[in-house]
Structures are given as structure tokens and as C-alpha cells.
PDB file of N, CA and C in Angstrom:
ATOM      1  N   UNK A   1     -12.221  -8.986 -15.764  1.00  0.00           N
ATOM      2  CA  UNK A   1     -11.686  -8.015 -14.828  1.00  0.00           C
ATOM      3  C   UNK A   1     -12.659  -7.818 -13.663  1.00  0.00           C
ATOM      4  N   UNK A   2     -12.543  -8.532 -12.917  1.00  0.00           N
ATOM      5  CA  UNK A   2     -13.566  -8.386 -11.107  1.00  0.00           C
ATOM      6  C   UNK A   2     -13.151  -7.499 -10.872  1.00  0.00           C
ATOM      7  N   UNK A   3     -14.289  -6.485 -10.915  1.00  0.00           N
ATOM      8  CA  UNK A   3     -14.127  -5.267  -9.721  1.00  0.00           C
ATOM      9  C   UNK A   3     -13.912  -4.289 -10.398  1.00  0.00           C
ATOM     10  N   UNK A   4     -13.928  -4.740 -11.880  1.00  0.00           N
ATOM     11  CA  UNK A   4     -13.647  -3.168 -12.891  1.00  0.00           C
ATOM     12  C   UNK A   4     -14.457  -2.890 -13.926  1.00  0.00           C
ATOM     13  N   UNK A   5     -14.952  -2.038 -14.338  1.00  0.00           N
ATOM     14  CA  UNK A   5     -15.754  -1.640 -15.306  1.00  0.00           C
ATOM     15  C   UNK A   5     -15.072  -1.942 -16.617  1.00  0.00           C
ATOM     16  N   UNK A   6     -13.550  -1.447 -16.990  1.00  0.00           N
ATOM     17  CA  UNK A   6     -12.770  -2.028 -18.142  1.00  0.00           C
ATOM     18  C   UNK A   6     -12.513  -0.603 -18.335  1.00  0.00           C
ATOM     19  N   UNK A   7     -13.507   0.796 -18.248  1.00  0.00           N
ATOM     20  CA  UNK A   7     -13.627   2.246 -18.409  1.00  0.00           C
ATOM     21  C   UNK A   7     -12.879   2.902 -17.460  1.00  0.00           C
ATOM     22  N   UNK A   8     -11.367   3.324 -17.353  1.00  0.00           N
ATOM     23  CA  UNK A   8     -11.084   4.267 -16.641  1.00  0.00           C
ATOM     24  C   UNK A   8     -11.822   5.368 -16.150  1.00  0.00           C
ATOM     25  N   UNK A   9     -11.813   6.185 -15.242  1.00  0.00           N
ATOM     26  CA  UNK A   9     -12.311   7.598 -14.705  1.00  0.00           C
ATOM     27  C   UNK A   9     -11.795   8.630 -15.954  1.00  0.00           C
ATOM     28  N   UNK A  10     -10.886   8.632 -16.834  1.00  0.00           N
ATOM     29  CA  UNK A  10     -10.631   9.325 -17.907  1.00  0.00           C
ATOM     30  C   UNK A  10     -11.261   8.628 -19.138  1.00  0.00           C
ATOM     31  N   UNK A  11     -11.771   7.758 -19.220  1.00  0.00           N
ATOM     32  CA  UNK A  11     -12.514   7.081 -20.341  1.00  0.00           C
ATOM     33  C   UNK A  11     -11.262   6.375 -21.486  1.00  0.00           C
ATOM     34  N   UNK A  12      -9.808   5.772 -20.704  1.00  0.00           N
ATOM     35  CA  UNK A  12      -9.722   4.625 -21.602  1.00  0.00           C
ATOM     36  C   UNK A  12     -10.106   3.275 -21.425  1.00  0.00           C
ATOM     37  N   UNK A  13     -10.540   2.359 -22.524  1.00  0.00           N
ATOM     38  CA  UNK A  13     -11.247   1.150 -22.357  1.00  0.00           C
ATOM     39  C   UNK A  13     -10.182   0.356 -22.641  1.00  0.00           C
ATOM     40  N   UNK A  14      -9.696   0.110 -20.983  1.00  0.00           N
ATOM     41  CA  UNK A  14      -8.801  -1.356 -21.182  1.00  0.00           C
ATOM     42  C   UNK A  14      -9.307  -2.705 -21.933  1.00  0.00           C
ATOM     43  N   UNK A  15     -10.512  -2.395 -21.513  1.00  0.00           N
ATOM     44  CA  UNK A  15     -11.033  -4.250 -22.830  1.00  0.00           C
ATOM     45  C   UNK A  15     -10.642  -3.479 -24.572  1.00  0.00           C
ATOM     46  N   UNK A  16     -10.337  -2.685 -25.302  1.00  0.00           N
ATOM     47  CA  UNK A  16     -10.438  -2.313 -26.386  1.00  0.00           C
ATOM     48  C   UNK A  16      -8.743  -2.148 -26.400  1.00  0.00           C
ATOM     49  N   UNK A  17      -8.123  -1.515 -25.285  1.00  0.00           N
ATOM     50  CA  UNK A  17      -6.677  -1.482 -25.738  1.00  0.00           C
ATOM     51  C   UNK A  17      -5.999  -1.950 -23.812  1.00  0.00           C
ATOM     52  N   UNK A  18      -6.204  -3.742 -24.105  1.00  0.00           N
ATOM     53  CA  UNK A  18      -5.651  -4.266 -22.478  1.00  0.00           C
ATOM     54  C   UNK A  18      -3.976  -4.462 -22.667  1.00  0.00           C
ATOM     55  N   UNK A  19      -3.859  -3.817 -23.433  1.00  0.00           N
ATOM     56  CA  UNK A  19      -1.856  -3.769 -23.369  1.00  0.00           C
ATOM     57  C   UNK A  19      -1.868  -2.014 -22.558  1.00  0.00           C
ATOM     58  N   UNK A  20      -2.647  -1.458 -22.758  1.00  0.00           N
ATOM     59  CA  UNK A  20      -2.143  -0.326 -22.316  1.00  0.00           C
ATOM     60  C   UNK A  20      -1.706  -0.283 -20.782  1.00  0.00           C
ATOM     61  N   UNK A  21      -1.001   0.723 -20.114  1.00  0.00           N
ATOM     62  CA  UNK A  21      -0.663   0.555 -19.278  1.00  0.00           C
ATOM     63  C   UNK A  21      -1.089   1.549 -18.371  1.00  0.00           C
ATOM     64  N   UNK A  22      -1.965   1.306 -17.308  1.00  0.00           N
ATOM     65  CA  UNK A  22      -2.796   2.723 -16.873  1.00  0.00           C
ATOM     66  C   UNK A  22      -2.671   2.579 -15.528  1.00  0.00           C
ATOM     67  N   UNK A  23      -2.368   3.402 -14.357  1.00  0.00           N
ATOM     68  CA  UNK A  23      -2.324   3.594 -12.755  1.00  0.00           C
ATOM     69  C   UNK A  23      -3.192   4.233 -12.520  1.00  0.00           C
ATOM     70  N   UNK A  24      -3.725   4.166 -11.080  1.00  0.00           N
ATOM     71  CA  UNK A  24      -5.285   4.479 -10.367  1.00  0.00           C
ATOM     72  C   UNK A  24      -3.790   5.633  -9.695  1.00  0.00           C
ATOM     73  N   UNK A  25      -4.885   6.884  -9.358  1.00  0.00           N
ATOM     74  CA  UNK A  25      -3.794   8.022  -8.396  1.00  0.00           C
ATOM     75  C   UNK A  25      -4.472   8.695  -8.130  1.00  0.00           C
ATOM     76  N   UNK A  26      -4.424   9.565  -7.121  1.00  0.00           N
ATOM     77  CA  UNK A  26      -5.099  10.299  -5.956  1.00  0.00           C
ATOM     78  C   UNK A  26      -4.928  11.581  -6.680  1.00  0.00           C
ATOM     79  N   UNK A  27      -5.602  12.158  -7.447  1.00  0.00           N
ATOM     80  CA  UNK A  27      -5.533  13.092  -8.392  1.00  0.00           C
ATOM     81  C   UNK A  27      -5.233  15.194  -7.906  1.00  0.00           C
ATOM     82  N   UNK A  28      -4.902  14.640  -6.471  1.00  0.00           N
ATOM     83  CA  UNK A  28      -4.502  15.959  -6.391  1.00  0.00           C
ATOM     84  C   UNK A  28      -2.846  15.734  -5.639  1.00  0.00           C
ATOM     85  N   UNK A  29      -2.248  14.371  -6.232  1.00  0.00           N
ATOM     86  CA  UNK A  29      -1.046  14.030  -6.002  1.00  0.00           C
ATOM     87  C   UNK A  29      -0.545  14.149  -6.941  1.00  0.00           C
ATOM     88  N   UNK A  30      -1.147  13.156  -8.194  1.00  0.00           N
ATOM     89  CA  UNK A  30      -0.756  12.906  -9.638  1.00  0.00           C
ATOM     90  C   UNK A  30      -2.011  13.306 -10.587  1.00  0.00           C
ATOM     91  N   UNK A  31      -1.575  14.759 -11.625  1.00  0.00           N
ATOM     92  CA  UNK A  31      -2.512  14.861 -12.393  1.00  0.00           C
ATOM     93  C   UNK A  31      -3.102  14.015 -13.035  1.00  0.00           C
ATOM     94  N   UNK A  32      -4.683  13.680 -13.432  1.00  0.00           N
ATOM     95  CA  UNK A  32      -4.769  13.048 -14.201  1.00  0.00           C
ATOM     96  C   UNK A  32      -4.586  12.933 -15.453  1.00  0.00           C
ATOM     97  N   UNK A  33      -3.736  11.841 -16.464  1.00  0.00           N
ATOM     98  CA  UNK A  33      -3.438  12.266 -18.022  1.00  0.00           C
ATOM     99  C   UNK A  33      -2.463  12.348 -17.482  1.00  0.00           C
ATOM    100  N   UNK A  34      -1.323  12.141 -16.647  1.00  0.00           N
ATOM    101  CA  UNK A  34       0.451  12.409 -16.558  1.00  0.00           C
ATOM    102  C   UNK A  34       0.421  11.093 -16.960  1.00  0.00           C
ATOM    103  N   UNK A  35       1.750  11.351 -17.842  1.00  0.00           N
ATOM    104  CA  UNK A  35       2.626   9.954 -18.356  1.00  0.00           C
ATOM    105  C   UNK A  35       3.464   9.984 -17.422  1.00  0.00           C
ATOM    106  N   UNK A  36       3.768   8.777 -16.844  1.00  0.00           N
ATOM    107  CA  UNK A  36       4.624   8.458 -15.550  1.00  0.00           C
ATOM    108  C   UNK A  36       5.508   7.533 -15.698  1.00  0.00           C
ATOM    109  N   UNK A  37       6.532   7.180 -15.024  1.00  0.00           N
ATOM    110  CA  UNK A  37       7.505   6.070 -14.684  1.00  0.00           C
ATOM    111  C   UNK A  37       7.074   5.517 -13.693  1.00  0.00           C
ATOM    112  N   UNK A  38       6.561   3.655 -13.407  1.00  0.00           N
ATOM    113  CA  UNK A  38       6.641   3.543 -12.360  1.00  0.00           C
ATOM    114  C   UNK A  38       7.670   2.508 -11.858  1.00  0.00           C
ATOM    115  N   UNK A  39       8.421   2.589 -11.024  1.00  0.00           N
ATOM    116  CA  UNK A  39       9.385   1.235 -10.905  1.00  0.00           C
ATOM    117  C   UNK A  39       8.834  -0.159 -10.868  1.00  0.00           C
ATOM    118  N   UNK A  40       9.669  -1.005 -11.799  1.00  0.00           N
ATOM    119  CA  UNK A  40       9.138  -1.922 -12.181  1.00  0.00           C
ATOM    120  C   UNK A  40       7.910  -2.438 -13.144  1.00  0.00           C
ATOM    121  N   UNK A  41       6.777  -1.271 -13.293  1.00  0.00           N
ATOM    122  CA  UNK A  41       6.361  -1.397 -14.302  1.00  0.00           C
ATOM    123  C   UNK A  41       6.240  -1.020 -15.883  1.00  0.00           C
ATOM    124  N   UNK A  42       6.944   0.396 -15.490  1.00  0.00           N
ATOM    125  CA  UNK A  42       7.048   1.401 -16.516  1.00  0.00           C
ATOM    126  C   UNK A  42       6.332   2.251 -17.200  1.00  0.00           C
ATOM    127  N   UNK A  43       6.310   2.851 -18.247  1.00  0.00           N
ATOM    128  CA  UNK A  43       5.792   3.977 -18.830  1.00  0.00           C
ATOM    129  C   UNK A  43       4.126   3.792 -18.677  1.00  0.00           C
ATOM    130  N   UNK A  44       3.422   5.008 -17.703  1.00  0.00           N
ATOM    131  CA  UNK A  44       1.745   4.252 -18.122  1.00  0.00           C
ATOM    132  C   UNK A  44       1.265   5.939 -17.640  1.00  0.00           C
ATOM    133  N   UNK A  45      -0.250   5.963 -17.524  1.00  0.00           N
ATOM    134  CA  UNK A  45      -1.000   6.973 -17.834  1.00  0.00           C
ATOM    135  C   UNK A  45      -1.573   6.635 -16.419  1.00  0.00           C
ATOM    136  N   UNK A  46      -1.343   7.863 -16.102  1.00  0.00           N
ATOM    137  CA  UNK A  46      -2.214   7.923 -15.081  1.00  0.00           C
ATOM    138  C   UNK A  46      -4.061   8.774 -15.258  1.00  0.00           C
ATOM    139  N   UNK A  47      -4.321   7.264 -15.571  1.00  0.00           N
ATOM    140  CA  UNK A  47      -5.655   7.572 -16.052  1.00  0.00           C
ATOM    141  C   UNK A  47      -6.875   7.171 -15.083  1.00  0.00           C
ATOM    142  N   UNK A  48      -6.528   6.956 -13.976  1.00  0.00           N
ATOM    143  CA  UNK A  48      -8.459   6.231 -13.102  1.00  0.00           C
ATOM    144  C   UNK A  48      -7.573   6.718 -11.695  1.00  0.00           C
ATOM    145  N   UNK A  49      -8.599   6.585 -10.949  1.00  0.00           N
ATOM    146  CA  UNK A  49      -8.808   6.771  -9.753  1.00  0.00           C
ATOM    147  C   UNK A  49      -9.438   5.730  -8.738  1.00  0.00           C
ATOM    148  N   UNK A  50      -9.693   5.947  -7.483  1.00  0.00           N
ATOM    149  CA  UNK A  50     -10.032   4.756  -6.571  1.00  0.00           C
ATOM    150  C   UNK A  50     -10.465   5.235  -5.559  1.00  0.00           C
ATOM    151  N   UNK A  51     -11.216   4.904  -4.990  1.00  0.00           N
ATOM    152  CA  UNK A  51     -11.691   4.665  -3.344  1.00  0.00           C
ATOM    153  C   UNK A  51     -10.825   4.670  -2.292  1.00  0.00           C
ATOM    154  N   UNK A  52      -9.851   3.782  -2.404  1.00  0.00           N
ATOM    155  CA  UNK A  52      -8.601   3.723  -2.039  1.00  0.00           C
ATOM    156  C   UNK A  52      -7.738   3.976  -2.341  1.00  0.00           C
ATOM    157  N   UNK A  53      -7.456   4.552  -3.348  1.00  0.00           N
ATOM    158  CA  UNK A  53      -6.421   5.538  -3.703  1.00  0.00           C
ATOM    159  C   UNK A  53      -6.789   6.821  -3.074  1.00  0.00           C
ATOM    160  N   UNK A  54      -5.678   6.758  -2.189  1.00  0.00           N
ATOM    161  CA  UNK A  54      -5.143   8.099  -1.309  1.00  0.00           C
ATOM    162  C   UNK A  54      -3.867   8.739  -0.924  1.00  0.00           C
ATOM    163  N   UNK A  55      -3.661  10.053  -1.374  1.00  0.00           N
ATOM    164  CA  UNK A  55      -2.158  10.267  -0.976  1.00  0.00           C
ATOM    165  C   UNK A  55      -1.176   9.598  -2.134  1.00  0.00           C
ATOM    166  N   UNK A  56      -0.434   9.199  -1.223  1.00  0.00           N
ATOM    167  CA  UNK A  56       0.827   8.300  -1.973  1.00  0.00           C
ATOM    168  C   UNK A  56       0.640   7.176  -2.347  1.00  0.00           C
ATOM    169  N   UNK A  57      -0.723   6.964  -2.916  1.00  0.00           N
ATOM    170  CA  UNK A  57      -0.475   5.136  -3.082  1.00  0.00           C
ATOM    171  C   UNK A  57      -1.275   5.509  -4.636  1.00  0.00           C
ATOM    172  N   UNK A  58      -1.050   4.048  -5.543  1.00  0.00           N
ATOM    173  CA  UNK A  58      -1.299   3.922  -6.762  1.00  0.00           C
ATOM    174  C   UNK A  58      -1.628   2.549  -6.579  1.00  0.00           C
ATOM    175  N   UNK A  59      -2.966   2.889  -7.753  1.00  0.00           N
ATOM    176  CA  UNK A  59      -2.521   0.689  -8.283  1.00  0.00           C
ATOM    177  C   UNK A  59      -2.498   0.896  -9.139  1.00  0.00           C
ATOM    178  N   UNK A  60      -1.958  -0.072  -9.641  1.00  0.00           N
ATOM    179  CA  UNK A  60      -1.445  -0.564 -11.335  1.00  0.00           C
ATOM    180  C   UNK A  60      -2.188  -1.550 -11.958  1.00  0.00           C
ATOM    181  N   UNK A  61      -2.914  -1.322 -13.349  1.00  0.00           N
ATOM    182  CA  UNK A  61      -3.383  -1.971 -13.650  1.00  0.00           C
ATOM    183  C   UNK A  61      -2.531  -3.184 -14.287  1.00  0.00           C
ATOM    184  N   UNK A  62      -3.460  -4.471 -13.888  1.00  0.00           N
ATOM    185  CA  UNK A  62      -2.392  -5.530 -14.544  1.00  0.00           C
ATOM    186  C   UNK A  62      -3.461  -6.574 -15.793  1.00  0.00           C
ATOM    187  N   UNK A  63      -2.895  -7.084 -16.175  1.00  0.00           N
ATOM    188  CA  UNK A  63      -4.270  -7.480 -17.727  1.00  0.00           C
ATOM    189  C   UNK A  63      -4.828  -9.181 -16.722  1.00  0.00           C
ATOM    190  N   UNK A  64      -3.816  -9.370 -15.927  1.00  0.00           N
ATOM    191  CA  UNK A  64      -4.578 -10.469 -14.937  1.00  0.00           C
ATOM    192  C   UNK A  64      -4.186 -10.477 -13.609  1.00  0.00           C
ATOM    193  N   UNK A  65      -5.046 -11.752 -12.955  1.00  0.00           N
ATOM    194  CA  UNK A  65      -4.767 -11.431 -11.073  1.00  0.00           C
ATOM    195  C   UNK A  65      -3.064 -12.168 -10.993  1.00  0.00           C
ATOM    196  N   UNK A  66      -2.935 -13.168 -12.344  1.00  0.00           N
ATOM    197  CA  UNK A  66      -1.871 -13.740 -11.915  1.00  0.00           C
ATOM    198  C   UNK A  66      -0.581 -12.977 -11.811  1.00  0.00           C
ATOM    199  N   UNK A  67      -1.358 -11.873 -12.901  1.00  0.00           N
ATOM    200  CA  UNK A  67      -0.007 -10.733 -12.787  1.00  0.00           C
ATOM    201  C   UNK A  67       0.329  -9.866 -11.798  1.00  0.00           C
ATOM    202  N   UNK A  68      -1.174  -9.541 -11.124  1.00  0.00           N
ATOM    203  CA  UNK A  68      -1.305  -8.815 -10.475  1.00  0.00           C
ATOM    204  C   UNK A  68      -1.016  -9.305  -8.792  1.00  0.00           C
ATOM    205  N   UNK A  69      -0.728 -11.009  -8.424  1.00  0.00           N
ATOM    206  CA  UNK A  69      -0.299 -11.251  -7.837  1.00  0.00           C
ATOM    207  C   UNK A  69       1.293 -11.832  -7.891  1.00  0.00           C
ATOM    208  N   UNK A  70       2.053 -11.692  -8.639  1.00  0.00           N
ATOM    209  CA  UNK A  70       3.235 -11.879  -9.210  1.00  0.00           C
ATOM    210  C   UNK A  70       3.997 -10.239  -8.848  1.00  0.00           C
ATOM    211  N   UNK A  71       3.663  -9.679  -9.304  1.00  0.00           N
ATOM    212  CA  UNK A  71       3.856  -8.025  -9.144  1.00  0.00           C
ATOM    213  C   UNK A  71       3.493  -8.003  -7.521  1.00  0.00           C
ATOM    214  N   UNK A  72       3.009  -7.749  -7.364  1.00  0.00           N
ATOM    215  CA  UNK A  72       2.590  -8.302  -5.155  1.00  0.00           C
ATOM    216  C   UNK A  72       2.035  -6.719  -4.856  1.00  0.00           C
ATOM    217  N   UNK A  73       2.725  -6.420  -3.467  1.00  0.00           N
ATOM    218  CA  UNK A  73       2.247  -4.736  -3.088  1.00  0.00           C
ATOM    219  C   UNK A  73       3.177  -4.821  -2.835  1.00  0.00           C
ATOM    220  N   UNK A  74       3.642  -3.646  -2.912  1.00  0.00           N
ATOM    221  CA  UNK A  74       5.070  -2.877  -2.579  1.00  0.00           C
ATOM    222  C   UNK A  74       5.374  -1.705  -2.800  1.00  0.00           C
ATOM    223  N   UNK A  75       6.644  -0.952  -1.896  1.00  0.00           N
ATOM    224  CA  UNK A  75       6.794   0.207  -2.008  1.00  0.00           C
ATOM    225  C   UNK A  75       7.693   0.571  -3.184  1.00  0.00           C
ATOM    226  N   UNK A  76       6.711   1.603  -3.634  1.00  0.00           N
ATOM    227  CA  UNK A  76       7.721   1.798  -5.295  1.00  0.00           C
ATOM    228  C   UNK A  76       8.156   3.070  -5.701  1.00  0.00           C
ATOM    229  N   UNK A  77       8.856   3.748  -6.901  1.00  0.00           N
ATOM    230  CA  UNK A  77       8.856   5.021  -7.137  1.00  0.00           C
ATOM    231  C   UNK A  77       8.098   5.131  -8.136  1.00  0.00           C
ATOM    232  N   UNK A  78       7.819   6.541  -8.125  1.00  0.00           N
ATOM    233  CA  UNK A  78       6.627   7.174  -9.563  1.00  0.00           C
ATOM    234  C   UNK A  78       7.455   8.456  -9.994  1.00  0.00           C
ATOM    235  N   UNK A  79       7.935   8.477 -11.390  1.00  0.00           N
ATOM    236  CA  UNK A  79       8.131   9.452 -11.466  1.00  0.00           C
ATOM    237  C   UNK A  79       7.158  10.428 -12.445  1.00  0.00           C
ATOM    238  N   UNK A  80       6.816  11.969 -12.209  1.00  0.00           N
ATOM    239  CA  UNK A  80       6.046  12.127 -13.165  1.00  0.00           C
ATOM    240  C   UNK A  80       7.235  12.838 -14.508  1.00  0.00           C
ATOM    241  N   UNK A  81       6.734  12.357 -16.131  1.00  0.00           N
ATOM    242  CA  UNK A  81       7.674  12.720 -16.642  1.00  0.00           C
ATOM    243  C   UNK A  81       6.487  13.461 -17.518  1.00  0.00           C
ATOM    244  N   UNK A  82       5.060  14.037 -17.422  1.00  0.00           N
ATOM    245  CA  UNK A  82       5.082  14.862 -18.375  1.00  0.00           C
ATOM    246  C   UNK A  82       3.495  15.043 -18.079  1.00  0.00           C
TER     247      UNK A  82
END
């Protein structure tokens, strides 16, 4: 994982559980710890934060770049469900 510690800003360790599904969010948009919907990817935790995460934008963690360039950038919905 270039560019990542594997340790979310909430302390889950994607190298220990890399199925999980976790979004970076601008934490006075999206609490941190909300279980969310995101289109197209689905149910994940909004668990880390970013530099560049600002406002309305998220990234999504993906378990590779191939995924993570397959998935692309784009405008998406988030819903928070809890």
C-alpha cells in the first residue's frame, strides 16, 4: 500500500482485516465511525482522514491500484446510514 501506513486515523489495520471497507472524509462533513453507503462501492466505515480530503470529497479505500484505477474518480453519492 504506497502512501499508506495500513492504520486508519481511527486505528483500523487494513493489512490485518484488507477486505474491510473504509473511506477517508472530512470529518466535520462525515462523522468519524459512520457506516455509510457509497455508490458503487457500498457499505464501509468511515474511518481515516486526508490532507486532501476536504468538504465533499472522499477516497475509498481499494485493496489495490488496479482497483483503485478501475473504480477511476468520480462523482458519487454517500449516504450516511448510521
Amino acid at each position: 500500500m504506497p502512501g499508506c501506513s495500513g492504520v486508519t486515523a481511527t486505528g483500523i489495520d487494513l493489512n490485518a482485516n484488507p477486505n474491510q471497507k473504509v473511506i477517508a472524509v472530512d470529518p466535520s462533513v462525515i462523522p468519524l465511525g459512520s457506516r455509510v453507503h457509497v455508490e458503487g462501492y457500498g457499505e464501509a466505515i468511515a474511518g481515516d482522514t486526508g490532507g486532501a480530503i476536504n468538504g465533499n470529497k472522499v477516497d475509498l479505500y481499494m485493496q489495490s491500484h488496479d482497483d483503485a484505477i478501475a473504480f477511476g474518480r468520480k462523482t458519487i453519492s454517500v449516504t450516511i446510514l448510521d
